[in-house]
PDB file of N, CA and C in Angstrom:
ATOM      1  N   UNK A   1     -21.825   6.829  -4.825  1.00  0.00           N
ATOM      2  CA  UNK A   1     -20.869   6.033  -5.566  1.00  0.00           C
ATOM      3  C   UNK A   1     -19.807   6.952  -6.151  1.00  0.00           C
ATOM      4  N   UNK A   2     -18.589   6.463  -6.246  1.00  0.00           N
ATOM      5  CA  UNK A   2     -17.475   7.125  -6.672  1.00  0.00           C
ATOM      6  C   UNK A   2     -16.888   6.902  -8.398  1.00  0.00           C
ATOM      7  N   UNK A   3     -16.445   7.639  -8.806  1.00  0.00           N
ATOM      8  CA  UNK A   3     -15.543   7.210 -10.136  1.00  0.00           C
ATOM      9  C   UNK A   3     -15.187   5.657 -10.254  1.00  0.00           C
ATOM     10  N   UNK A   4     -14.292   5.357  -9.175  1.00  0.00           N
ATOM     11  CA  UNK A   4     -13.829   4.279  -9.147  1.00  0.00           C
ATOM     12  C   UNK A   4     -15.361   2.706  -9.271  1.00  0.00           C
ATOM     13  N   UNK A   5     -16.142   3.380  -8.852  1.00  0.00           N
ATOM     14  CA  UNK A   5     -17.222   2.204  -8.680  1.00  0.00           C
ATOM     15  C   UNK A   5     -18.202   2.187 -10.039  1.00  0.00           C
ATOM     16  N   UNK A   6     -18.472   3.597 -10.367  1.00  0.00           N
ATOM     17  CA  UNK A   6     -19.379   3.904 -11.508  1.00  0.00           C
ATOM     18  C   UNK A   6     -18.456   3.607 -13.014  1.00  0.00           C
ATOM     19  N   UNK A   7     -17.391   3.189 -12.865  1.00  0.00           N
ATOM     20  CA  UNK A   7     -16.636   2.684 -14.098  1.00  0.00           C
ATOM     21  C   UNK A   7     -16.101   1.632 -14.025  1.00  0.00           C
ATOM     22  N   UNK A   8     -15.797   1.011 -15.146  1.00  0.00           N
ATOM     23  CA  UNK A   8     -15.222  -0.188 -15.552  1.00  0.00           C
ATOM     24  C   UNK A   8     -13.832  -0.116 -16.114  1.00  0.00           C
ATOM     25  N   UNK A   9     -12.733  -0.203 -15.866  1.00  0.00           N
ATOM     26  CA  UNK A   9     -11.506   0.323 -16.101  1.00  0.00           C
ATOM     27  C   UNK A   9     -10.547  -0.938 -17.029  1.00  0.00           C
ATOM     28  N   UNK A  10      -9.968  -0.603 -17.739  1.00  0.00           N
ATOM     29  CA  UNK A  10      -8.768  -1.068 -18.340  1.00  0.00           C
ATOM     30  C   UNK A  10      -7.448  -2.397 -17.932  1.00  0.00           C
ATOM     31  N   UNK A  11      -7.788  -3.613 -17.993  1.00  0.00           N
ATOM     32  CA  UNK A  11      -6.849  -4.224 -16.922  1.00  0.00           C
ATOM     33  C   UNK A  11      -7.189  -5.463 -16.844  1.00  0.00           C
ATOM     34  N   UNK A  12      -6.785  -7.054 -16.829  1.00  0.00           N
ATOM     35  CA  UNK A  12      -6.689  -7.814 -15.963  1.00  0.00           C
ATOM     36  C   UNK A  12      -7.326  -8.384 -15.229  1.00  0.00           C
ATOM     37  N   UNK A  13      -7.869  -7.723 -14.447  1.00  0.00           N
ATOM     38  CA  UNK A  13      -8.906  -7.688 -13.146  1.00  0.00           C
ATOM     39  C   UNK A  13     -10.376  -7.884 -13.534  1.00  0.00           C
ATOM     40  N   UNK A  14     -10.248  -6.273 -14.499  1.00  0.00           N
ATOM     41  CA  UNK A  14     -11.910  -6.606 -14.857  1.00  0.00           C
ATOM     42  C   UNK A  14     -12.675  -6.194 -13.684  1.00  0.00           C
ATOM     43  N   UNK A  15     -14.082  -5.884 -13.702  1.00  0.00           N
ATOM     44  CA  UNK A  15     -15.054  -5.958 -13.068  1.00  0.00           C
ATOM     45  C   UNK A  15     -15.679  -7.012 -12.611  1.00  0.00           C
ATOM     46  N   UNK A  16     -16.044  -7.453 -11.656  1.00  0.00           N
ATOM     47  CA  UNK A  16     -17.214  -8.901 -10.975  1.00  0.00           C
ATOM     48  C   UNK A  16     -18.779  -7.866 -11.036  1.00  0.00           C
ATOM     49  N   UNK A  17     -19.445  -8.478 -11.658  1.00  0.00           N
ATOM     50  CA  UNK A  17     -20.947  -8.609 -11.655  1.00  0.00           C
ATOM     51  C   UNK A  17     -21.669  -9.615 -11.299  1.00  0.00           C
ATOM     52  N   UNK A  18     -22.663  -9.960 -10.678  1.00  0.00           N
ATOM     53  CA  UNK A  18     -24.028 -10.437 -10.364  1.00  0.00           C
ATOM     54  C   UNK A  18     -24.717 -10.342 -11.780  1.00  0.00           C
ATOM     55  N   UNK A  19     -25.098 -11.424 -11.525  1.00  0.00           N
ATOM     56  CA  UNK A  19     -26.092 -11.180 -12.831  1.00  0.00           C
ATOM     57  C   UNK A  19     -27.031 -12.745 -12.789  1.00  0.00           C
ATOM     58  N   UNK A  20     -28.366 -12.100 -13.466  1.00  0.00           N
ATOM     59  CA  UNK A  20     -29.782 -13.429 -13.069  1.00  0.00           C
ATOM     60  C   UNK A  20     -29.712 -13.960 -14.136  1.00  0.00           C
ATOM     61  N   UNK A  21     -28.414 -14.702 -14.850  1.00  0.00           N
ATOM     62  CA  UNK A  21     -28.632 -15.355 -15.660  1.00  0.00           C
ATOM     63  C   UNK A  21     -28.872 -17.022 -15.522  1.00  0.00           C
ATOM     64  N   UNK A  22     -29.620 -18.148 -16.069  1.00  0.00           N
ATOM     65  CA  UNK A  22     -30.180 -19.196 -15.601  1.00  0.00           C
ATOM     66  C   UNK A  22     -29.573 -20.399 -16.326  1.00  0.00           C
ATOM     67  N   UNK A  23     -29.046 -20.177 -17.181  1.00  0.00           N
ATOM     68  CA  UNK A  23     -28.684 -21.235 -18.609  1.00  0.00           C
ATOM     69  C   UNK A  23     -27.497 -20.506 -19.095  1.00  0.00           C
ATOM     70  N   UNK A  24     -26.880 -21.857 -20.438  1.00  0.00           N
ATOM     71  CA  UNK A  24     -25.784 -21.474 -21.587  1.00  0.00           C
ATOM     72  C   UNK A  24     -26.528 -20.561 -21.765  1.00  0.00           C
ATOM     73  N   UNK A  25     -27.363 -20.756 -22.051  1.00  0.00           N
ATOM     74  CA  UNK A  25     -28.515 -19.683 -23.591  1.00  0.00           C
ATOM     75  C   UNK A  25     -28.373 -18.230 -23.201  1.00  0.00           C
ATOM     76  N   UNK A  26     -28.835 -18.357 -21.837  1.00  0.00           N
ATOM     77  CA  UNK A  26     -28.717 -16.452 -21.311  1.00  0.00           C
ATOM     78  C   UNK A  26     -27.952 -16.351 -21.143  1.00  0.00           C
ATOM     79  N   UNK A  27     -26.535 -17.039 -20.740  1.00  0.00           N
ATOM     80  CA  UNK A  27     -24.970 -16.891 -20.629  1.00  0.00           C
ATOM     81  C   UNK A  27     -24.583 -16.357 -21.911  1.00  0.00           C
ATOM     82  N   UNK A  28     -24.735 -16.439 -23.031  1.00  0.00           N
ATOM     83  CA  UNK A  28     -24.533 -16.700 -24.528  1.00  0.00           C
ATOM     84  C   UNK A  28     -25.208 -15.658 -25.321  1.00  0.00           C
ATOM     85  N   UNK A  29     -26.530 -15.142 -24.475  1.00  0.00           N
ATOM     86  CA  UNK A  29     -27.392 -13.901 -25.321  1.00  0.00           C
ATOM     87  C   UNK A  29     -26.748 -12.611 -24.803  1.00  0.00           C
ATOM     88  N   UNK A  30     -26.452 -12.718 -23.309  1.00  0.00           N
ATOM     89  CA  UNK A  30     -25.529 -11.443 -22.689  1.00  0.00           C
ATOM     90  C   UNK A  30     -24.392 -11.541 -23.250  1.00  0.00           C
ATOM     91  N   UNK A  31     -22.993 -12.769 -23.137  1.00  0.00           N
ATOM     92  CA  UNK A  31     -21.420 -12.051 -23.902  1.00  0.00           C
ATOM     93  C   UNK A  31     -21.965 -11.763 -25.407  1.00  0.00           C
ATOM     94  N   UNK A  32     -23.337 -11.996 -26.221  1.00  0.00           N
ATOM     95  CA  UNK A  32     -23.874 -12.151 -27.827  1.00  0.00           C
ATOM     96  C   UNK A  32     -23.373  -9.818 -27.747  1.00  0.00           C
ATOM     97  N   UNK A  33     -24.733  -9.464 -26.561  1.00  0.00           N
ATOM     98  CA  UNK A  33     -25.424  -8.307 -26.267  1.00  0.00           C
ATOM     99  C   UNK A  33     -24.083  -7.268 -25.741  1.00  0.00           C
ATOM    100  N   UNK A  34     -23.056  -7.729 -25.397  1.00  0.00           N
ATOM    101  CA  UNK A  34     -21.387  -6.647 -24.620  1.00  0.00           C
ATOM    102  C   UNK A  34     -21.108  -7.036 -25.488  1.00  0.00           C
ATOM    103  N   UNK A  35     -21.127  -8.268 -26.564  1.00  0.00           N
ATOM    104  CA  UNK A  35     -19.566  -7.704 -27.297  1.00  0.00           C
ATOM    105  C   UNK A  35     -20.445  -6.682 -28.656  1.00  0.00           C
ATOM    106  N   UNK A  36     -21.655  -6.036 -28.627  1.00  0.00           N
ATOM    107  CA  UNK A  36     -21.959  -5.027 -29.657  1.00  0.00           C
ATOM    108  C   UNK A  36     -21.008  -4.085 -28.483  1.00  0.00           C
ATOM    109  N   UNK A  37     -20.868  -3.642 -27.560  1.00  0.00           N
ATOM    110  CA  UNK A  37     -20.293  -2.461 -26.994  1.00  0.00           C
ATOM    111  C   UNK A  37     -19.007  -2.706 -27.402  1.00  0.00           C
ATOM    112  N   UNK A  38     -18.349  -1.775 -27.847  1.00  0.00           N
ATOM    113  CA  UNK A  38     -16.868  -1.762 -28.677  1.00  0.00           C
ATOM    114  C   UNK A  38     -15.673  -1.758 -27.101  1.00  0.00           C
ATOM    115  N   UNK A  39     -16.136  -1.418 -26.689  1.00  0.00           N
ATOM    116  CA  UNK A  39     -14.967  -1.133 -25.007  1.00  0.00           C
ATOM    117  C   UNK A  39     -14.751  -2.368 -24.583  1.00  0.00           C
ATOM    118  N   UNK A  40     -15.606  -3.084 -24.407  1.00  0.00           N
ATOM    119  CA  UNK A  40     -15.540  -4.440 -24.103  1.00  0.00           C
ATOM    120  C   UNK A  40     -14.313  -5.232 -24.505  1.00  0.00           C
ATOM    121  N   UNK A  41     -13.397  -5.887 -24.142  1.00  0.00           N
ATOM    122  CA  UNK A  41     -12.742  -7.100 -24.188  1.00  0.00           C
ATOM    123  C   UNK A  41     -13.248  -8.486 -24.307  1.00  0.00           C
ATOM    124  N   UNK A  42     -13.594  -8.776 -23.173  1.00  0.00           N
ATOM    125  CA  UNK A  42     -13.935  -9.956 -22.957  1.00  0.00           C
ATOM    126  C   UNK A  42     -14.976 -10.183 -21.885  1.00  0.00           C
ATOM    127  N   UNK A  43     -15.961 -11.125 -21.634  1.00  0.00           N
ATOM    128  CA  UNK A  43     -16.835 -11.423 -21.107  1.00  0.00           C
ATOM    129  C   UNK A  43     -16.436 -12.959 -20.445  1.00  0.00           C
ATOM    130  N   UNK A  44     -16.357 -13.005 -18.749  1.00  0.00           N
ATOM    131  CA  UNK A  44     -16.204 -14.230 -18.182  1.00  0.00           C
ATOM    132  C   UNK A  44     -17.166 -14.794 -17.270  1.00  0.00           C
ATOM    133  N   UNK A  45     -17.856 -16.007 -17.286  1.00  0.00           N
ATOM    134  CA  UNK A  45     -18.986 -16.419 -16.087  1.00  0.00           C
ATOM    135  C   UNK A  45     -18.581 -17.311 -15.352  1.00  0.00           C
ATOM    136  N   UNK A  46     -19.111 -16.969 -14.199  1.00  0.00           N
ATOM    137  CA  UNK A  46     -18.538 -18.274 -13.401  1.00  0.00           C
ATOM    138  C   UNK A  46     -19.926 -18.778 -12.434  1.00  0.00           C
ATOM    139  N   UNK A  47     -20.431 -19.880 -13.047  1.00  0.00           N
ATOM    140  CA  UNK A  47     -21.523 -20.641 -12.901  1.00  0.00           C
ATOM    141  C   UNK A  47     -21.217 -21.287 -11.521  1.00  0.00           C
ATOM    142  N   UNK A  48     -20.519 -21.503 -11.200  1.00  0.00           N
ATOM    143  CA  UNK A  48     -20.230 -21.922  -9.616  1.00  0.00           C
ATOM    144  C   UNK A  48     -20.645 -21.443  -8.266  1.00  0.00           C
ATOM    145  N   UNK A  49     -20.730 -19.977  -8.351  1.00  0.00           N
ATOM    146  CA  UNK A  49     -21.447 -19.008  -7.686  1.00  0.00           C
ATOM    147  C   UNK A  49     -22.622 -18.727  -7.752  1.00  0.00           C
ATOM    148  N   UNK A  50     -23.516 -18.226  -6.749  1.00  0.00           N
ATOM    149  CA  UNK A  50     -24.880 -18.411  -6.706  1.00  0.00           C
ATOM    150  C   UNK A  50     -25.189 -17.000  -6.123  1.00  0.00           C
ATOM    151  N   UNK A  51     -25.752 -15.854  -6.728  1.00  0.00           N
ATOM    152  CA  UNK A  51     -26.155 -16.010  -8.209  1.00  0.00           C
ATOM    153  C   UNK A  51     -24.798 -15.899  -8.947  1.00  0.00           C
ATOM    154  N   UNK A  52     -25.251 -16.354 -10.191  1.00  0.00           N
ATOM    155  CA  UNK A  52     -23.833 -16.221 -11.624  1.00  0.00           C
ATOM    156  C   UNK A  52     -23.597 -15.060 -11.667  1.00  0.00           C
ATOM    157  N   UNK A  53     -21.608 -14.941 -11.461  1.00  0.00           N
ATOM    158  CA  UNK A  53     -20.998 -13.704 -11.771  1.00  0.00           C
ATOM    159  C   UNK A  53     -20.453 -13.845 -13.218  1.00  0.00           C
ATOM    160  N   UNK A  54     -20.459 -12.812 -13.664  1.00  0.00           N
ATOM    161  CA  UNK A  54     -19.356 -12.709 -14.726  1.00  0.00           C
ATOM    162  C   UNK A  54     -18.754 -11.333 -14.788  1.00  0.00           C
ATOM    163  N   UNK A  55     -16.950 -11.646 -15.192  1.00  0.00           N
ATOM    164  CA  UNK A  55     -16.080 -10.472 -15.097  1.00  0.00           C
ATOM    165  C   UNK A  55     -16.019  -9.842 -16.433  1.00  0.00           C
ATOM    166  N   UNK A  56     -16.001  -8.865 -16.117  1.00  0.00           N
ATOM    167  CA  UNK A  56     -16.089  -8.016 -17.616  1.00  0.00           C
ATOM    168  C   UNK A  56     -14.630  -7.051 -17.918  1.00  0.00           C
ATOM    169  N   UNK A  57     -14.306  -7.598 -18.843  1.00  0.00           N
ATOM    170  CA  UNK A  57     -12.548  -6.821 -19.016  1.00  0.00           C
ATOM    171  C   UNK A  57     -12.883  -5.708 -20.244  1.00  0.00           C
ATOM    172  N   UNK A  58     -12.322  -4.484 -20.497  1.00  0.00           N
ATOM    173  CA  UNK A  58     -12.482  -3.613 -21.088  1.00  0.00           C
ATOM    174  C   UNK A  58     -11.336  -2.764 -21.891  1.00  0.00           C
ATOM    175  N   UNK A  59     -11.077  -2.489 -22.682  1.00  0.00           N
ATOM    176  CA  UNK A  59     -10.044  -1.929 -23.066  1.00  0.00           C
ATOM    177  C   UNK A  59     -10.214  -0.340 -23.443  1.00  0.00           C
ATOM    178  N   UNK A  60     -11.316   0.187 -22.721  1.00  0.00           N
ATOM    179  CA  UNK A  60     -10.470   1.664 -22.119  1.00  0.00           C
ATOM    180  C   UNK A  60     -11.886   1.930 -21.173  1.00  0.00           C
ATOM    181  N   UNK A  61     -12.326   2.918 -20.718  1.00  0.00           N
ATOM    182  CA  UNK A  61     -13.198   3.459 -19.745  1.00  0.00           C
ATOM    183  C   UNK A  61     -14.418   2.818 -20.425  1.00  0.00           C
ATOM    184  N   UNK A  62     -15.562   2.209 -19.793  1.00  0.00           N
ATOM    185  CA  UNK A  62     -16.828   1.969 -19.308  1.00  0.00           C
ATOM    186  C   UNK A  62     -17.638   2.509 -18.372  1.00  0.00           C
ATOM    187  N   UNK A  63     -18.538   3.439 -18.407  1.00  0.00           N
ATOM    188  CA  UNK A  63     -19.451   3.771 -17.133  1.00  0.00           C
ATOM    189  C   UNK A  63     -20.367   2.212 -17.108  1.00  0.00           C
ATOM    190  N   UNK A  64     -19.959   1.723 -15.867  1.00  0.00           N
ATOM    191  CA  UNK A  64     -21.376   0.608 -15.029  1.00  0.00           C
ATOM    192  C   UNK A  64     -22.633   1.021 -15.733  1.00  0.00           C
ATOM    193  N   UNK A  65     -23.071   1.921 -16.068  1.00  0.00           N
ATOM    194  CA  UNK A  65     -24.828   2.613 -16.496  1.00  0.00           C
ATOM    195  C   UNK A  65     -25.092   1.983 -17.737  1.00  0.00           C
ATOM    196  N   UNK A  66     -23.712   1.829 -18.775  1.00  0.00           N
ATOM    197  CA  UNK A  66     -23.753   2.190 -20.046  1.00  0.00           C
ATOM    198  C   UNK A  66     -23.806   0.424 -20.273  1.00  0.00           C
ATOM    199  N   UNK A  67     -23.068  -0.332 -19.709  1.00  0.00           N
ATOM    200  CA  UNK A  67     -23.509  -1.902 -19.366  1.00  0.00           C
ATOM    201  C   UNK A  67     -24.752  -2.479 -19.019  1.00  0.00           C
ATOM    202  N   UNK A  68     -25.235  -2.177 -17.929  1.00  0.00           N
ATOM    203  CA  UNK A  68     -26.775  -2.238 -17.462  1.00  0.00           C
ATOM    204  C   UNK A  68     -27.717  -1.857 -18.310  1.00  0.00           C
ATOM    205  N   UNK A  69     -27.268  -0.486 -19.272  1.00  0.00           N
ATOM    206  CA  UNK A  69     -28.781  -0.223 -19.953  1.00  0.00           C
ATOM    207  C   UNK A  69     -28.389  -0.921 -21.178  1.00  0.00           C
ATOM    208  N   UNK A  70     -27.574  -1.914 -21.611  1.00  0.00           N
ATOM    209  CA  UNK A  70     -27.343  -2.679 -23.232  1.00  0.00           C
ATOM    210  C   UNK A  70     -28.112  -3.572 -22.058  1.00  0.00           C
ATOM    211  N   UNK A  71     -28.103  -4.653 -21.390  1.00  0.00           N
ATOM    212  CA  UNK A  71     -28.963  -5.558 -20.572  1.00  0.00           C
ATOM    213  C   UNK A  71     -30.574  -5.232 -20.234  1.00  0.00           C
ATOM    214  N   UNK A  72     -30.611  -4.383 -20.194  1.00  0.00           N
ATOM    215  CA  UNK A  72     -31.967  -4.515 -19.138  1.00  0.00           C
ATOM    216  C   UNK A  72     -33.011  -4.274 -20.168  1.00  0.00           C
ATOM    217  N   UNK A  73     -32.790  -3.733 -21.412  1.00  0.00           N
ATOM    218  CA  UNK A  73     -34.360  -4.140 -22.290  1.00  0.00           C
ATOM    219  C   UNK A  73     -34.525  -5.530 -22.576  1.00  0.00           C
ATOM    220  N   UNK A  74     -33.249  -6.579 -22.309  1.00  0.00           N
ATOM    221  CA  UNK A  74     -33.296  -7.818 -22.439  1.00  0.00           C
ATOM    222  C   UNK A  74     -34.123  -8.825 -21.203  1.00  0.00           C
ATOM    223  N   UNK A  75     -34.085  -8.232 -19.950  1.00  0.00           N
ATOM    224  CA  UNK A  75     -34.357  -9.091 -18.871  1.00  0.00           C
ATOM    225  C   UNK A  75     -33.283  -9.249 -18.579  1.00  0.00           C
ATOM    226  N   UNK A  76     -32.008  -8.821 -18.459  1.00  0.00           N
ATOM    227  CA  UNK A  76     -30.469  -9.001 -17.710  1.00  0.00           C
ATOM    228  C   UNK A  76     -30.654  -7.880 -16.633  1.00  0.00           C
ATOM    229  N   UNK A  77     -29.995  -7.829 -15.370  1.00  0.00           N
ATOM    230  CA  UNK A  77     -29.902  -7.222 -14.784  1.00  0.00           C
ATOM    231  C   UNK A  77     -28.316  -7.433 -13.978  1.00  0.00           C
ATOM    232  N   UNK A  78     -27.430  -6.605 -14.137  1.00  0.00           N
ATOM    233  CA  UNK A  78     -25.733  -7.097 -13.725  1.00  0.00           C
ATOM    234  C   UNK A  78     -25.383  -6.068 -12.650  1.00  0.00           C
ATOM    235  N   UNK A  79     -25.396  -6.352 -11.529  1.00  0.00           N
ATOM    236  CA  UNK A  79     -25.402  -5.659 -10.383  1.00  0.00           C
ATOM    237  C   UNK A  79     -23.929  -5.619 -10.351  1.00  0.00           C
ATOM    238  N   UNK A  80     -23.155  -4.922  -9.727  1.00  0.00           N
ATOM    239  CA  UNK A  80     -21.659  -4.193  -9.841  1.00  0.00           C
ATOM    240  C   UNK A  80     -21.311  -5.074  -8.036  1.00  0.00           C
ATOM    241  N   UNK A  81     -19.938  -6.089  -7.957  1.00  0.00           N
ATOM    242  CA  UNK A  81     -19.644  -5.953  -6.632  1.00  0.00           C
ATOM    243  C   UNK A  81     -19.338  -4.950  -6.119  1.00  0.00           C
ATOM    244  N   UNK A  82     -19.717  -5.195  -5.039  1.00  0.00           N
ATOM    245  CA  UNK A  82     -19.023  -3.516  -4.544  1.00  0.00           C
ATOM    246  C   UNK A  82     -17.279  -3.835  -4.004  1.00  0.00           C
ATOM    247  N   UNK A  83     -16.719  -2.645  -4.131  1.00  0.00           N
ATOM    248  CA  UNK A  83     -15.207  -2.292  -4.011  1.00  0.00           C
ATOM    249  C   UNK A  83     -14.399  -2.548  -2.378  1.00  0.00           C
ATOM    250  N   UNK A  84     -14.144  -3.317  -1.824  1.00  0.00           N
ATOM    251  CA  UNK A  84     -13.720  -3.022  -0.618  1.00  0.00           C
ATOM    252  C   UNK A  84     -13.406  -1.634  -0.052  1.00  0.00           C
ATOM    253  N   UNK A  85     -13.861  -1.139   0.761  1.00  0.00           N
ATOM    254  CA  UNK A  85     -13.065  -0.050   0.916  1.00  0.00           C
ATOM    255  C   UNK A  85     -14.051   0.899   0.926  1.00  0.00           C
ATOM    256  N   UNK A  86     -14.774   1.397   0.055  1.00  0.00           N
ATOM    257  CA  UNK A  86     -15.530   2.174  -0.442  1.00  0.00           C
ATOM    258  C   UNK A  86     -17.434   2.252   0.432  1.00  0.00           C
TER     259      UNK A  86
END
């Protein structure tokens, strides 16, 4: 994996994640669990997709690692799309 994949960058765009969330409730305990991370912006889900993505916007550098390990003592697990290209 590259810079570009192992971070979460500044912008608009945001990151797309995977993530095994099932309900509002776990929708609601994860954006509860990113917005303690100060980098964070904003937290978006989109329940339409199978499994639920949500985009994660940031307002300056995020390592992917540093996201996953605020989740995973919870039972979240937010898998990173991967980048075209890469």
């Amino acid at each position: 994996m590259g810079y570009l994949s192992k971070n979460i960058f500044p912008g608009e765009q945001g990151m797309v994640f995977t993530i095994n969330t099932k309900n509002p409730k776990d929708m609601a305990k994860v954006k509860a669990l990113l917005s303690k991370l100060n980098q964070i912006e904003s937290v978006v889900f989109d329940q339409k997709a199978y499994p639920h993505e949500m985009t994660v916007n940031t307002v300056e550098v995020l390592k992917v690692e540093e996201l996953q390990n605020a989740l995973i003592p919870f039972g979240f697990h937010a898998l990173p799309k991967t980048l075209p290209g890469l």
